[in-house]
N, C-alpha and C. Protein backbone atom coordinates (compact mmCIF):
# COMPACT_ATOMS: atom_id res chain seq x y z
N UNK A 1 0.84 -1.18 0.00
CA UNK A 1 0.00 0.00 0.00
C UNK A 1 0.88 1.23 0.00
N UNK A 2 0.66 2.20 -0.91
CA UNK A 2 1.33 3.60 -0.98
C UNK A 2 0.76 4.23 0.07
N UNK A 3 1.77 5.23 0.62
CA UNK A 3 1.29 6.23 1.85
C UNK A 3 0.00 6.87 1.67
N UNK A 4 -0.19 7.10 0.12
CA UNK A 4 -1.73 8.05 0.41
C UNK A 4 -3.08 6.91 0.72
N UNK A 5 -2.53 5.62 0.06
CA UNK A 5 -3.78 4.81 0.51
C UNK A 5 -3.76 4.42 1.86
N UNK A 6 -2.36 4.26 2.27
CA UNK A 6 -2.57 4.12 3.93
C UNK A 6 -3.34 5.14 4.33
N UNK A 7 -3.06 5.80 4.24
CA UNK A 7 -3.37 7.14 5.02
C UNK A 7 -5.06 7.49 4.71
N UNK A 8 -5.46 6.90 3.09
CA UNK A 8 -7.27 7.19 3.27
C UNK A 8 -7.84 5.56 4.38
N UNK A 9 -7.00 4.60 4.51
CA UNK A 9 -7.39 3.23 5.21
C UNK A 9 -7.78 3.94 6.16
N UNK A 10 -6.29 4.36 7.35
CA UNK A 10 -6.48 4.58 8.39
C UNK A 10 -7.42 5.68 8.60
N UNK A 11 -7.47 6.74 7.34
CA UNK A 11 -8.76 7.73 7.92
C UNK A 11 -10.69 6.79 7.75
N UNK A 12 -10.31 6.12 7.29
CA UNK A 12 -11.57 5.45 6.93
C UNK A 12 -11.88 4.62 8.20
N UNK A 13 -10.56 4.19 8.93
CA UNK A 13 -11.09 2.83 9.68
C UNK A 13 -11.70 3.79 10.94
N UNK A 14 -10.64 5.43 11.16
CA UNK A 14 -11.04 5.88 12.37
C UNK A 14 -12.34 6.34 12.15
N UNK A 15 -13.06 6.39 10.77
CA UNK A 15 -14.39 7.19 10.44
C UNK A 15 -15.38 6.37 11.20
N UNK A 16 -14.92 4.90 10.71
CA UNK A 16 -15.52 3.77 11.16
C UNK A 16 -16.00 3.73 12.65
N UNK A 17 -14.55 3.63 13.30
CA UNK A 17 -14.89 3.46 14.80
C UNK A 17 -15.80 4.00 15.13
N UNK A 18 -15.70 5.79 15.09
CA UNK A 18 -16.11 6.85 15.56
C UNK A 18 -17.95 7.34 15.40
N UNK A 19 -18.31 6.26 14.08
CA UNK A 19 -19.41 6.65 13.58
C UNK A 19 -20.68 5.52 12.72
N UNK A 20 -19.61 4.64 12.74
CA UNK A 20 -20.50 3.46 12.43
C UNK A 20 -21.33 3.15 13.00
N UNK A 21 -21.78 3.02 14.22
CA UNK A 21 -23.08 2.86 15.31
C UNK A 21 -23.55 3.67 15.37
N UNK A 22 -23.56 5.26 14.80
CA UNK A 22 -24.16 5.96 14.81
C UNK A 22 -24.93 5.60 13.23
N UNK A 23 -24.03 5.61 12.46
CA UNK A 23 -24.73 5.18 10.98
C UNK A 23 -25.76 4.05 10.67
N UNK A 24 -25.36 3.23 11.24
CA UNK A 24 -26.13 1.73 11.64
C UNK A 24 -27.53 2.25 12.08
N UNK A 25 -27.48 2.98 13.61
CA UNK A 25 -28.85 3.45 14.22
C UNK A 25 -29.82 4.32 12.79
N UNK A 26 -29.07 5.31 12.18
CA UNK A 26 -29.32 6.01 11.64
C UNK A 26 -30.27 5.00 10.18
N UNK A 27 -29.46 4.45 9.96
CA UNK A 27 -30.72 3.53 8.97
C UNK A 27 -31.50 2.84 8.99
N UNK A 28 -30.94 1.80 10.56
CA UNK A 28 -32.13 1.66 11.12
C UNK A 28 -33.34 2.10 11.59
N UNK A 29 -33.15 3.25 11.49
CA UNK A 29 -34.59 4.36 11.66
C UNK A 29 -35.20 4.73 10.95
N UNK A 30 -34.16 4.95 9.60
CA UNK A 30 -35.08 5.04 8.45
C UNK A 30 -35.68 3.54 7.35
N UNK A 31 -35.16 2.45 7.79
CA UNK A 31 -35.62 1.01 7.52
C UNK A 31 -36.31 0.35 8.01
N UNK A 32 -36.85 1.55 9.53
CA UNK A 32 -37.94 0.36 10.38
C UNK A 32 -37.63 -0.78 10.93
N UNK A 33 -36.13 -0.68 11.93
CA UNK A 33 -35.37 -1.41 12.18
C UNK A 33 -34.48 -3.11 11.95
N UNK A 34 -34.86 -3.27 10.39
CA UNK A 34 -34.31 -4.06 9.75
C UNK A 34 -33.25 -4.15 9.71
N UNK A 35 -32.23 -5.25 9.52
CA UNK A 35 -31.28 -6.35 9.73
C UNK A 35 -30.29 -5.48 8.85
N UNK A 36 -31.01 -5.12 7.62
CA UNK A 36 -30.50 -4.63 6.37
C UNK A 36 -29.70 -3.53 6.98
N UNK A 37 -30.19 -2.73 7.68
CA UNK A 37 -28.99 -1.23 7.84
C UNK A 37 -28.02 -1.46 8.44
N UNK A 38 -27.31 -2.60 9.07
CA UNK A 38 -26.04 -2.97 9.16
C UNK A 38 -25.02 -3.24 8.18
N UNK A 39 -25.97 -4.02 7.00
CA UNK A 39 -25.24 -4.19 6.19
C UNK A 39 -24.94 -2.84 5.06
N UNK A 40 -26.10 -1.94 5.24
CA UNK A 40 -25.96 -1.12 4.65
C UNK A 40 -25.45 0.01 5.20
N UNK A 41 -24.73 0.18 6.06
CA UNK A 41 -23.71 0.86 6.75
C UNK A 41 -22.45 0.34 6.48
N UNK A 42 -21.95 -0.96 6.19
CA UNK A 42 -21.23 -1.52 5.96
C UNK A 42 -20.72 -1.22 4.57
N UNK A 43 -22.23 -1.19 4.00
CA UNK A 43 -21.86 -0.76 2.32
C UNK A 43 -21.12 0.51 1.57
N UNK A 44 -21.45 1.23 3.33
CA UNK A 44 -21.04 2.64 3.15
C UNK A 44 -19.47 2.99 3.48
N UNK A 45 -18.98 2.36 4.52
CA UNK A 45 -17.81 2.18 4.36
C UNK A 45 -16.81 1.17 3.32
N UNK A 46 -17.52 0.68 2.82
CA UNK A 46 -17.11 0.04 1.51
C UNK A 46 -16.83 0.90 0.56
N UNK A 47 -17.79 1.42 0.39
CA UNK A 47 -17.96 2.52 -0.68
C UNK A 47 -16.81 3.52 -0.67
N UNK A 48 -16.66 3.89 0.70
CA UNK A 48 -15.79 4.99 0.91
C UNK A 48 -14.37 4.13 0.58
N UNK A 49 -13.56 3.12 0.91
CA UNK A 49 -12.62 2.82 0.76
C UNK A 49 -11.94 2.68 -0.33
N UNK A 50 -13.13 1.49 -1.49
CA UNK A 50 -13.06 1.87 -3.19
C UNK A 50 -12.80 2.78 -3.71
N UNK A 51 -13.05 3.70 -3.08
CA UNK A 51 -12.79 5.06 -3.57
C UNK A 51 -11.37 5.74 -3.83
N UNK A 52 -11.12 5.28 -3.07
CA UNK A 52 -9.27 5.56 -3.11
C UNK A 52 -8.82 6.61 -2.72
N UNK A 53 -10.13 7.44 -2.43
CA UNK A 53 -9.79 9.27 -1.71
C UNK A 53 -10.88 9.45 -0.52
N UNK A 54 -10.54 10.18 0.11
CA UNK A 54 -11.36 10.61 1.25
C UNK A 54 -10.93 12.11 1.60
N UNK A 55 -12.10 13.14 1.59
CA UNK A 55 -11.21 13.92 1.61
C UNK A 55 -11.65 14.79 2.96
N UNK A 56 -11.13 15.72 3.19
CA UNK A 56 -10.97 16.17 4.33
C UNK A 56 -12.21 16.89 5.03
N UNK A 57 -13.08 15.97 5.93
CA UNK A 57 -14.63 16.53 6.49
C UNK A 57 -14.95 16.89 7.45
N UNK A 58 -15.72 17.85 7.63
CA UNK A 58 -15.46 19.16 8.22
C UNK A 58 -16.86 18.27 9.14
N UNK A 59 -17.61 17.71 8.32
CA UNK A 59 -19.06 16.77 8.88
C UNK A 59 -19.39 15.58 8.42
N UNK A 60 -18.39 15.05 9.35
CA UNK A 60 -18.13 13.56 8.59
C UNK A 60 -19.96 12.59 8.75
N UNK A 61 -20.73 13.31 9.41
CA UNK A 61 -21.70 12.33 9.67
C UNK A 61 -22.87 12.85 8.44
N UNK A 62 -22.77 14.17 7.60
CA UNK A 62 -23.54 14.61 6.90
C UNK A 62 -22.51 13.81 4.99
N UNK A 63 -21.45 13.78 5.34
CA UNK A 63 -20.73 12.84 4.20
C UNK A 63 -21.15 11.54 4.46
N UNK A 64 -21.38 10.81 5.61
CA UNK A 64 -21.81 9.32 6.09
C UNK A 64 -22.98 8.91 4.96
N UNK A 65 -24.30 10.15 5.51
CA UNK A 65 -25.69 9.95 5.53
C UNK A 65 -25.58 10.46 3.94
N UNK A 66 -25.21 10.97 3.21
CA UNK A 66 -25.17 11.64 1.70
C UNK A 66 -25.08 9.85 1.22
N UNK A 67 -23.49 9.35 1.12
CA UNK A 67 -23.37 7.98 0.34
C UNK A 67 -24.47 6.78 0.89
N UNK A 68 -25.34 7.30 2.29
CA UNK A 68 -26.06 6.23 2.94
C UNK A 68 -27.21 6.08 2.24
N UNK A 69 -27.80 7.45 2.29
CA UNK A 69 -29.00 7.61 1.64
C UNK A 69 -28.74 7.40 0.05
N UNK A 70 -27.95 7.30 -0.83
CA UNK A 70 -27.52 6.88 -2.20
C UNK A 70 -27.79 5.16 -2.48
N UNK A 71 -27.31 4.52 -1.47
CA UNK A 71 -26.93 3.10 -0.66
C UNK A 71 -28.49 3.00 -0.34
N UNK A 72 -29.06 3.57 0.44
CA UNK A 72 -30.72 2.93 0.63
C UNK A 72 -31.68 3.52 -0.77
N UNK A 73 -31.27 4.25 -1.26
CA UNK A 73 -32.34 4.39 -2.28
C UNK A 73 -32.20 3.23 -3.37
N UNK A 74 -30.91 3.38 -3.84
CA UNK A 74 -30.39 1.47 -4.59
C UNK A 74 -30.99 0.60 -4.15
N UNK A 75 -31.12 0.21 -2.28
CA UNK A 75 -31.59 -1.03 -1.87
C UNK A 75 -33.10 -0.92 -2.14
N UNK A 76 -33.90 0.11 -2.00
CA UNK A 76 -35.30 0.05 -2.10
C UNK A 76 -35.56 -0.06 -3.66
N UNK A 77 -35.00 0.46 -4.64
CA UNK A 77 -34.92 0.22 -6.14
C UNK A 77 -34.80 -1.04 -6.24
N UNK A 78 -33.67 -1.86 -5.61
CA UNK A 78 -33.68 -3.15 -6.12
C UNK A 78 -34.72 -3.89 -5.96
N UNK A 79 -35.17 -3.55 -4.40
CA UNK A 79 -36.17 -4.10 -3.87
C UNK A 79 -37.93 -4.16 -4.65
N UNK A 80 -37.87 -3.07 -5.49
CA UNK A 80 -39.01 -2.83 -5.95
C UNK A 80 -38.91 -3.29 -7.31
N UNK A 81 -37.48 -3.85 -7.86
CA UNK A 81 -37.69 -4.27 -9.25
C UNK A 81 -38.15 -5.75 -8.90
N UNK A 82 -37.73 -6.39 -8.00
CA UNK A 82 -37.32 -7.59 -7.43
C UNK A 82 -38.97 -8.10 -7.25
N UNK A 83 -39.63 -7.34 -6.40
CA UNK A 83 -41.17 -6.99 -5.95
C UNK A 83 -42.03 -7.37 -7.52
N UNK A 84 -41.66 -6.27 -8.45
CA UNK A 84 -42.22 -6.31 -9.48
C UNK A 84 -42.57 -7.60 -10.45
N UNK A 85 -40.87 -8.28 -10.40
CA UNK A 85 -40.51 -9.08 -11.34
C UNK A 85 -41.10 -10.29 -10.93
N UNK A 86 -41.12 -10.62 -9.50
CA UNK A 86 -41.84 -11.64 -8.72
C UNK A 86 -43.38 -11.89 -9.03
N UNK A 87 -43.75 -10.87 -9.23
CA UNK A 87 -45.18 -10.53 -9.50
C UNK A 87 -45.25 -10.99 -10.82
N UNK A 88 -44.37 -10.35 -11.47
CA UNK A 88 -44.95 -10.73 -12.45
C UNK A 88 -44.76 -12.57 -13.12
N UNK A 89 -44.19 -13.33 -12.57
CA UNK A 89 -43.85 -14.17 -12.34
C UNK A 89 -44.76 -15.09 -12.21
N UNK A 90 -45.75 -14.74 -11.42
CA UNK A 90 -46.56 -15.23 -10.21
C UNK A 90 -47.55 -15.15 -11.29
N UNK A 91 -47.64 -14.74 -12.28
CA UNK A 91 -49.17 -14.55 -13.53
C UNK A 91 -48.77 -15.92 -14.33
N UNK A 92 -47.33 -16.29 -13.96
CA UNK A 92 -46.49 -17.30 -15.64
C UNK A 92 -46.99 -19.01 -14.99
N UNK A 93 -47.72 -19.43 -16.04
CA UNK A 93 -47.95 -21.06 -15.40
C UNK A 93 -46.71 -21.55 -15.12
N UNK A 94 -46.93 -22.63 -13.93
CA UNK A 94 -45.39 -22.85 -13.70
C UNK A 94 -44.68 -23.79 -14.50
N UNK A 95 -45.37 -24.43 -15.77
CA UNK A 95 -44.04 -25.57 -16.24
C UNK A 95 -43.86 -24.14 -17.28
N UNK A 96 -44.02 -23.23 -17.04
CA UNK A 96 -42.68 -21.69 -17.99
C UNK A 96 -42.01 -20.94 -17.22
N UNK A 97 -42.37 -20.99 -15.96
CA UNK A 97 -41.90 -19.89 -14.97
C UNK A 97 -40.15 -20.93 -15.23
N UNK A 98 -39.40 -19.84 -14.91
CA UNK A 98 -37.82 -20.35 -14.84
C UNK A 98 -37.38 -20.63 -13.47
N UNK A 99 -36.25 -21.66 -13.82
CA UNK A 99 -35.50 -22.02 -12.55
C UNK A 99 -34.89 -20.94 -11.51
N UNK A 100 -34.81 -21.38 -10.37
CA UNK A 100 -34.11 -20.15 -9.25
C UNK A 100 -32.80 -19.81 -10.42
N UNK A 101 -31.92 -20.31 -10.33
CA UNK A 101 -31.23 -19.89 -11.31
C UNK A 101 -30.70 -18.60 -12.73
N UNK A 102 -32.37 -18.85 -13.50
CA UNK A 102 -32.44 -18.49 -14.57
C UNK A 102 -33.16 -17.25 -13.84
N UNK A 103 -34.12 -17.22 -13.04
CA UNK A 103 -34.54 -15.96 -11.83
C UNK A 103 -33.38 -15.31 -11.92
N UNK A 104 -32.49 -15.61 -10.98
CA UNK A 104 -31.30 -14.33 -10.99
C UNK A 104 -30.71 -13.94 -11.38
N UNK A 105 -30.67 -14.41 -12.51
CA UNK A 105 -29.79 -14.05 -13.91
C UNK A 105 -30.51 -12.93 -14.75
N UNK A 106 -32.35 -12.86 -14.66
CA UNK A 106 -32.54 -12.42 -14.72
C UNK A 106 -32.87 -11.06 -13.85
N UNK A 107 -32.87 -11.24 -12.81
CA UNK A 107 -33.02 -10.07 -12.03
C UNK A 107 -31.77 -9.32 -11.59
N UNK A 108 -30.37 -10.14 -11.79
CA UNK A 108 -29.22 -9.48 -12.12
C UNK A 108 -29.02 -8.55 -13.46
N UNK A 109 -29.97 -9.13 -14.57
CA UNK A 109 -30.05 -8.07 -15.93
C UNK A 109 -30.86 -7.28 -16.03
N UNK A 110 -31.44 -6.73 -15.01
CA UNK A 110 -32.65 -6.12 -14.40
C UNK A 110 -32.15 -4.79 -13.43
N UNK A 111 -31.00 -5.43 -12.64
CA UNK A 111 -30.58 -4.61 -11.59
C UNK A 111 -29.70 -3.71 -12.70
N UNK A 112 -29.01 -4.63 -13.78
CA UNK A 112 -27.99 -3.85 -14.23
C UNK A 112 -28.82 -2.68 -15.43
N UNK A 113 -29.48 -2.88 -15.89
CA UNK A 113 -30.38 -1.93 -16.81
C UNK A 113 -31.02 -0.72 -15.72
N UNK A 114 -31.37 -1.22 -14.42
CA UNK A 114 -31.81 -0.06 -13.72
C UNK A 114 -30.47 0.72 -13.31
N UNK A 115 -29.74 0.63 -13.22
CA UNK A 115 -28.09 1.27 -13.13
C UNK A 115 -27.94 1.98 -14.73
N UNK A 116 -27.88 1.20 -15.54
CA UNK A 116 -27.79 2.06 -17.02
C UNK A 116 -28.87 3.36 -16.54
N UNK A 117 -29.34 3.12 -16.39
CA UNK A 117 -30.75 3.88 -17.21
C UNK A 117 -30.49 4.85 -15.65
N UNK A 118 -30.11 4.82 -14.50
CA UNK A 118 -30.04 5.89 -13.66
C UNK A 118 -28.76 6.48 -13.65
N UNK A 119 -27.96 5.73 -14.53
CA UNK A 119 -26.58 6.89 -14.89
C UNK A 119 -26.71 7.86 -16.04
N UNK A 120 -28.23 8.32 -17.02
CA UNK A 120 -28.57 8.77 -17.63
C UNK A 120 -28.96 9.80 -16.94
N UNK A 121 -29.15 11.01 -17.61
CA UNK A 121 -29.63 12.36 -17.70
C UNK A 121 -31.33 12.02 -17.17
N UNK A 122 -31.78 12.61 -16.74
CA UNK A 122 -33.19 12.70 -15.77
C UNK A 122 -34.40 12.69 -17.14
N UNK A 123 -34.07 13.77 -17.90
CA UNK A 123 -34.91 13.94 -19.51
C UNK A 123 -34.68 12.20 -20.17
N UNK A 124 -33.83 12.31 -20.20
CA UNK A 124 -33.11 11.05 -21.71
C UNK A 124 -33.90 9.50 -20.73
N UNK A 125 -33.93 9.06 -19.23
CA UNK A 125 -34.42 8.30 -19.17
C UNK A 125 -35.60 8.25 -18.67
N UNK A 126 -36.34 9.51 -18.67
CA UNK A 126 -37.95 9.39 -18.23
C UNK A 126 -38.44 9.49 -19.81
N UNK A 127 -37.85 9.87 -20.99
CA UNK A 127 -38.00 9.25 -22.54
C UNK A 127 -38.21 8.59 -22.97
N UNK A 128 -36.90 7.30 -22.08
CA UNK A 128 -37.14 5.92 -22.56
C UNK A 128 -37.78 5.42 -22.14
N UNK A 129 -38.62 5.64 -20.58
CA UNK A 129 -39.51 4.80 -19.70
C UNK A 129 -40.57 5.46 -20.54
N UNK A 130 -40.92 6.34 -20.50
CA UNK A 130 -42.55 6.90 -21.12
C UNK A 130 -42.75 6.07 -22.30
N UNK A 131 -41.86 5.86 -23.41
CA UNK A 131 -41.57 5.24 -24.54
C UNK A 131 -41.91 3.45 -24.30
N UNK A 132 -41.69 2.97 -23.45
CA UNK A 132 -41.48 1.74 -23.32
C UNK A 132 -42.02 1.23 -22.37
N UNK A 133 -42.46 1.67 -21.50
CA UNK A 133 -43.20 1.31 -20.29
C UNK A 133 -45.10 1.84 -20.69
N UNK A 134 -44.95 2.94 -21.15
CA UNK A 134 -46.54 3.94 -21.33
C UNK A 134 -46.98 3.47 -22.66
N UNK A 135 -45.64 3.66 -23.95
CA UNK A 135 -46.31 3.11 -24.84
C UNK A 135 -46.46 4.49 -25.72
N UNK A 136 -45.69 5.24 -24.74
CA UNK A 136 -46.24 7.09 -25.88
C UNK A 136 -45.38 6.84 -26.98
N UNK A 137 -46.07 7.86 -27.90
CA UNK A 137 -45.54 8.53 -29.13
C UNK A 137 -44.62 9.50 -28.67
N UNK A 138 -43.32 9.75 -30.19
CA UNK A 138 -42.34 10.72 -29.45
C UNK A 138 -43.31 11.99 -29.36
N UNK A 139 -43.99 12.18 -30.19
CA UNK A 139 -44.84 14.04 -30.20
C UNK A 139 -45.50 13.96 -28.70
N UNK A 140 -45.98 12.52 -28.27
CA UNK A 140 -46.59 12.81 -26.53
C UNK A 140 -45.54 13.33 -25.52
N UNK A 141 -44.53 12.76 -26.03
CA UNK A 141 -43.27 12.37 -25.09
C UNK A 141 -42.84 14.08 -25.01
N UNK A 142 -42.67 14.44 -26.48
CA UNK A 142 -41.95 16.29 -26.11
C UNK A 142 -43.03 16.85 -25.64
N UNK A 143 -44.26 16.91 -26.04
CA UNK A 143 -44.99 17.73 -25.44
C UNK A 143 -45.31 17.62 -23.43
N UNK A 144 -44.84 16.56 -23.13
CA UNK A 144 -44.85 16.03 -21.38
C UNK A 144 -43.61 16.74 -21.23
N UNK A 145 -42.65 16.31 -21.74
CA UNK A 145 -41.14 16.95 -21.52
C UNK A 145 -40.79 18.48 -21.81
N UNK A 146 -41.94 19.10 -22.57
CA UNK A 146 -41.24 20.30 -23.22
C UNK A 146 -40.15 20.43 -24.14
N UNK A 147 -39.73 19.81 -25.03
CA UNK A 147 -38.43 19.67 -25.66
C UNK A 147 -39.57 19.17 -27.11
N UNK A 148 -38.49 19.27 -28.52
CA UNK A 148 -38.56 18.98 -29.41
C UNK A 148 -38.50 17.32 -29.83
N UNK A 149 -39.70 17.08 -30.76
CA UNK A 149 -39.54 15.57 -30.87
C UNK A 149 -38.32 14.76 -31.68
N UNK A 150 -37.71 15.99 -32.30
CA UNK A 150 -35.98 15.63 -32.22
C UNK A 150 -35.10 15.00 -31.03
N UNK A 151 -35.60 16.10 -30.19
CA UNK A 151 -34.89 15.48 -29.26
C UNK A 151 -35.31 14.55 -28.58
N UNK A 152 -36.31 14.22 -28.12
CA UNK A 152 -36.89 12.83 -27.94
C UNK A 152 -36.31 11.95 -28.17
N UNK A 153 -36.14 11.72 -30.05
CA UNK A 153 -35.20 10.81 -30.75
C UNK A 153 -33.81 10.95 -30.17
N UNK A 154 -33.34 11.84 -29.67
CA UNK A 154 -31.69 12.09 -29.51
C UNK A 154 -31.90 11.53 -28.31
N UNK A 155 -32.60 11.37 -26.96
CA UNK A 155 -33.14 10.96 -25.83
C UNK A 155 -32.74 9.51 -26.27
N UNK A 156 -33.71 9.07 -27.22
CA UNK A 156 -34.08 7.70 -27.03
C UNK A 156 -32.90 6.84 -27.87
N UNK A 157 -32.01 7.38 -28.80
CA UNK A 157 -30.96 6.82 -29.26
C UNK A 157 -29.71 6.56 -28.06
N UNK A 158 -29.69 7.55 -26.99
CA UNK A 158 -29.25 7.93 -26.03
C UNK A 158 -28.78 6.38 -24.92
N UNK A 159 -30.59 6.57 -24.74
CA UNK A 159 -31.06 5.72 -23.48
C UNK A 159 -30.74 4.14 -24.38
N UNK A 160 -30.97 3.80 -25.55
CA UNK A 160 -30.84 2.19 -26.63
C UNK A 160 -29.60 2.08 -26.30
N UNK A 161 -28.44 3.05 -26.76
CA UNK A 161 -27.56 2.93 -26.56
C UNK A 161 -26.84 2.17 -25.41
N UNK A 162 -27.13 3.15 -24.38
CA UNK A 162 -27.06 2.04 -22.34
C UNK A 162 -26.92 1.02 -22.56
N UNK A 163 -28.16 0.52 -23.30
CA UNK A 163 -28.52 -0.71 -22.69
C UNK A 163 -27.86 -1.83 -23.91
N UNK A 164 -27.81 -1.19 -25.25
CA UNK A 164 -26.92 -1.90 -25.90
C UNK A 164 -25.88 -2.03 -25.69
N UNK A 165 -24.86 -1.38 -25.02
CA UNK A 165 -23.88 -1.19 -24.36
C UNK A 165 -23.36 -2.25 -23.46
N UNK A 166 -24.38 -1.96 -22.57
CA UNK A 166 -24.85 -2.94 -21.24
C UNK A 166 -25.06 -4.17 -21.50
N UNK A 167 -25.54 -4.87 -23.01
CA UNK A 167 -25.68 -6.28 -23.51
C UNK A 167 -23.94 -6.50 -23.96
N UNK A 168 -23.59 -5.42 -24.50
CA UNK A 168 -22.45 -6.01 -25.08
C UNK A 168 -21.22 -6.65 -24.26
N UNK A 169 -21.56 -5.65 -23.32
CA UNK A 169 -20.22 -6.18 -21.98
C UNK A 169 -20.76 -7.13 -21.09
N UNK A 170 -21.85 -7.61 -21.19
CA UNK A 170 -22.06 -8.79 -20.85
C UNK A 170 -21.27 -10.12 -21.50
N UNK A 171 -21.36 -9.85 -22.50
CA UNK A 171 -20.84 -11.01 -23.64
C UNK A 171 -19.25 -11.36 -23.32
C-alpha cells in the first residue's frame, strides 16, 4: 500500500470506529429497524474505501448519511424491481416460470439496466420509460417533456444505446 492509501485506510477505519453505530442506528430508523442497515452501513464504508480518496470533512456524519442515503435508495430500487418481477412471475404457469437460477440471472439483468438507465440524464431516461413502459408517441413524449420531438429521438438513441452497451459487456 502507498502512503496516500494508507493514510485514506487509516482515515476510513477511524471514520468507522467513531461513527459506524451511529450510521447503523441512523438507517435503522429510516428502515424500520431491519437487519438490512447494518449491512448497509457496511456498504457505506465500503464505498468509501473503493474510492481511493477521502477527503478532508469538516461533517463527517452529513458525508456518512449523503453515500447512505444513495446506498438505501439502490436497496429500495432493487427491492421494488425484485417486488415487481416476482409478481410478475406469479401470472407465468409454472411448467414456464424459470429455474431459481435463470430468476437471478434475470433479475441481475434487471438490476444492471436499472443502473444504465439511472446513470442517464433525468430527460433522456424518463424518454425511454414513457416510450417503453406507457407506450407514448415521441410528439406525446416532447410535449410532457417540453423539448422537441428531435430530441426525444436524440433521448431515445441515447437511453438504446445504455442498454446496448450494457448487452455487449455482458458477452
Amino acid at each position: 500500500m502507498s502512503g496516500d492509501e494508507l493514510s485514506v485506510h487509516q482515515r476510513t477505519e477511524a471514520l468507522y470506529s467513531q461513527h459506524q453505530p451511529w450510521l447503523a442506528g441512523w438507517l435503522r430508523h429510516r428502515m424500520g429497524g431491519e437487519d438490512a442497515a447494518v449491512d448497509l452501513a457496511q456498504d457505506t464504508f465500503v464505498r468509501i474505501l473503493t474510492a481511493r480518496d477521502l477527503p478532508a470533512l469538516a461533517e463527517p456524519r452529513a458525508f456518512l448519511a449523503t453515500i447512505a442515503r444513495r446506498l438505501l435508495a439502490n436497496h429500495y430500487r432493487r427491492n421494488a424491481i425484485e417486488r415487481a418481477y416476482l409478481d410478475a412471475l406469479a401470472l407465468v404457469p409454472e411448467e414456464y416460470a424459470p429455474d431459481p437460477e435463470q430468476r437471478k440471472l434475470v433479475l441481475e439483468q434487471l438490476y444492471a439496466v436499472d443502473a444504465a438507465l439511472d446513470a442517464l440524464p433525468a430527460k433522456v431516461r424518463e424518454a425511454f420509460l414513457l416510450a417503453q413502459l406507457e407506450g407514448m408517441k415521441y410528439e406525446e413524449i416532447a410535449a410532457r417533456l417540453g423539448v422537441t420531438t428531435r430530441t426525444v429521438g436524440n433521448y431515445m438513441v441515447r437511453a438504446v444505446q445504455a442498454c446496448f452497451f450494457l448487452q455487449e459487456g455482458a458477452r
